[in-house]
Protein backbone atom coordinates (compact mmCIF):
# COMPACT_ATOMS: atom_id res chain seq x y z
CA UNK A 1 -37.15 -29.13 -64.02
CA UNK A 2 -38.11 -25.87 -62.55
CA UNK A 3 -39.40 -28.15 -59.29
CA UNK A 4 -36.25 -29.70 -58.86
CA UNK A 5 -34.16 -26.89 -59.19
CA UNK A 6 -36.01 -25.45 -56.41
CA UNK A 7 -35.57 -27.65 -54.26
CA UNK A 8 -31.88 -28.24 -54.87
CA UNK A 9 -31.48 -24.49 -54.08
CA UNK A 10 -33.19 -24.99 -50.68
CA UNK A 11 -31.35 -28.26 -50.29
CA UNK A 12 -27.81 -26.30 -51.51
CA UNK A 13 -29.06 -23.37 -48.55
CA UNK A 14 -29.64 -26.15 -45.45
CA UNK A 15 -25.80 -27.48 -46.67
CA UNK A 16 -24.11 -23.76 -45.85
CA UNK A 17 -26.48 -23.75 -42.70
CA UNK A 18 -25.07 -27.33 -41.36
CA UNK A 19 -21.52 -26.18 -42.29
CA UNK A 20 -22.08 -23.36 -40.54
CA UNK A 21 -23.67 -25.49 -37.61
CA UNK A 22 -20.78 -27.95 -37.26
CA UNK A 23 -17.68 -25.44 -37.56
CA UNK A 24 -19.63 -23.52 -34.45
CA UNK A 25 -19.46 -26.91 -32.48
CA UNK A 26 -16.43 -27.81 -33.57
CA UNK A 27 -14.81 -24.78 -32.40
CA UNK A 28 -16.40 -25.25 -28.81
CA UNK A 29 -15.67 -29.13 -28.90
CA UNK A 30 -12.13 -28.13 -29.31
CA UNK A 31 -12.27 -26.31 -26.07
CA UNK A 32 -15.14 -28.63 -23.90
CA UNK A 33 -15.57 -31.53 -25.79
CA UNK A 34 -11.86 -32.73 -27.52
CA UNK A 35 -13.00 -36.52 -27.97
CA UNK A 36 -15.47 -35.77 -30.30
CA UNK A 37 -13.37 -33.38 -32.63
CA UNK A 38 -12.82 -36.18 -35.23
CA UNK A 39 -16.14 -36.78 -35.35
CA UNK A 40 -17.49 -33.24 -36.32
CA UNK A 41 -14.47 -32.79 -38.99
CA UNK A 42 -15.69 -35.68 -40.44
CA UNK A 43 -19.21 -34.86 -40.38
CA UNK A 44 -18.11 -31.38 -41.52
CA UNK A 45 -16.35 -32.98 -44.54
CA UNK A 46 -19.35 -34.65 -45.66
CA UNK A 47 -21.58 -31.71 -45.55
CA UNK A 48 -18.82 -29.95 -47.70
CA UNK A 49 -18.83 -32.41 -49.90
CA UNK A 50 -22.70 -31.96 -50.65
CA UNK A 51 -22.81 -28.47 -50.84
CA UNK A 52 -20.36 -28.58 -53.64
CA UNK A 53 -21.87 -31.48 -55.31
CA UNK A 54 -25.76 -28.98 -55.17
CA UNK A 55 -23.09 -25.87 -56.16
CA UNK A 56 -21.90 -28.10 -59.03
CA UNK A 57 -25.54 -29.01 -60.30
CA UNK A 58 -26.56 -25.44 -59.99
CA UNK A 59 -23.64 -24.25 -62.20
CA UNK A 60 -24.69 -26.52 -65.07
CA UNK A 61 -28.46 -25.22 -64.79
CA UNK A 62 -27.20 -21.82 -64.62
CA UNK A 63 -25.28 -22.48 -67.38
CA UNK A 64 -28.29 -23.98 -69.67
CA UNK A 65 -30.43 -21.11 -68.42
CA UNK A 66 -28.14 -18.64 -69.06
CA UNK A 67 -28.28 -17.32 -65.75
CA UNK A 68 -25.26 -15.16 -64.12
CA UNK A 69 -25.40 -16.47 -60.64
CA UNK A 70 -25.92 -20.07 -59.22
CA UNK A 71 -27.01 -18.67 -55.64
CA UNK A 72 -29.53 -16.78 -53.94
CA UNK A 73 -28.80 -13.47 -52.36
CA UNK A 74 -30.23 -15.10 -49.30
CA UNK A 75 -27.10 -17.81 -49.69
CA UNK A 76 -24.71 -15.15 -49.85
CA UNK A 77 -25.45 -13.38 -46.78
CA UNK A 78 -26.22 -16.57 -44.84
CA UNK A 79 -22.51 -16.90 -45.98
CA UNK A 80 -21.22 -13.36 -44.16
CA UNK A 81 -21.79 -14.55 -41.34
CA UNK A 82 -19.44 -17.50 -41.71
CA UNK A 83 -16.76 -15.77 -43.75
CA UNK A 84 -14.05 -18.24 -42.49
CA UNK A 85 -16.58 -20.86 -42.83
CA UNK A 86 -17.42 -20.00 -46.38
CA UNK A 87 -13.82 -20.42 -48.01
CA UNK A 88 -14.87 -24.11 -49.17
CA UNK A 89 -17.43 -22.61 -52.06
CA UNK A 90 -16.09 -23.67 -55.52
């Protein structure tokens, strides 16, 4: 279990860095590159989507561990840096 948690934490970390990745290009696509817009909100959806679904697991192992906090300090200032970005987190 230990293994797997692991590696959903690194998995939950690459999700904030691809949302963080596709709001950057989406707010230059809306100035450069309109036509493909649609594209990166929907690809930005998705990626949302997981990160809450790897938040969601975490929670519940937090919860059987006991633990106070289902992310790294490493995720939460990845997040500063993104604060608009961020507002998604459950």
């Amino acid at each position: 279990m230990k293994e797997v948690e692991r590696i959903i934490r690194v998995d939950h970390a690459g999700e904030l860095g691809a949302i963080s990745i596709y709001s950057a290009q989406r707010k230059m696509a809306c100035f450069f590159y309109k036509d493909i817009v649609d594209k990166l909100d929907e690809m930005l959806a998705h990626e949302k989507e997981h990160f809450n679904t790897f938040s969601a697991w975490l929670k519940v192992v937090s919860r059987i561990r006991g633990m106070n906090s289902t992310e790294s300090l490493l995720t939460k200032v990845t997040a500063l840096s993104t604060l608009d970005d961020y507002k998604h987190r459950a």
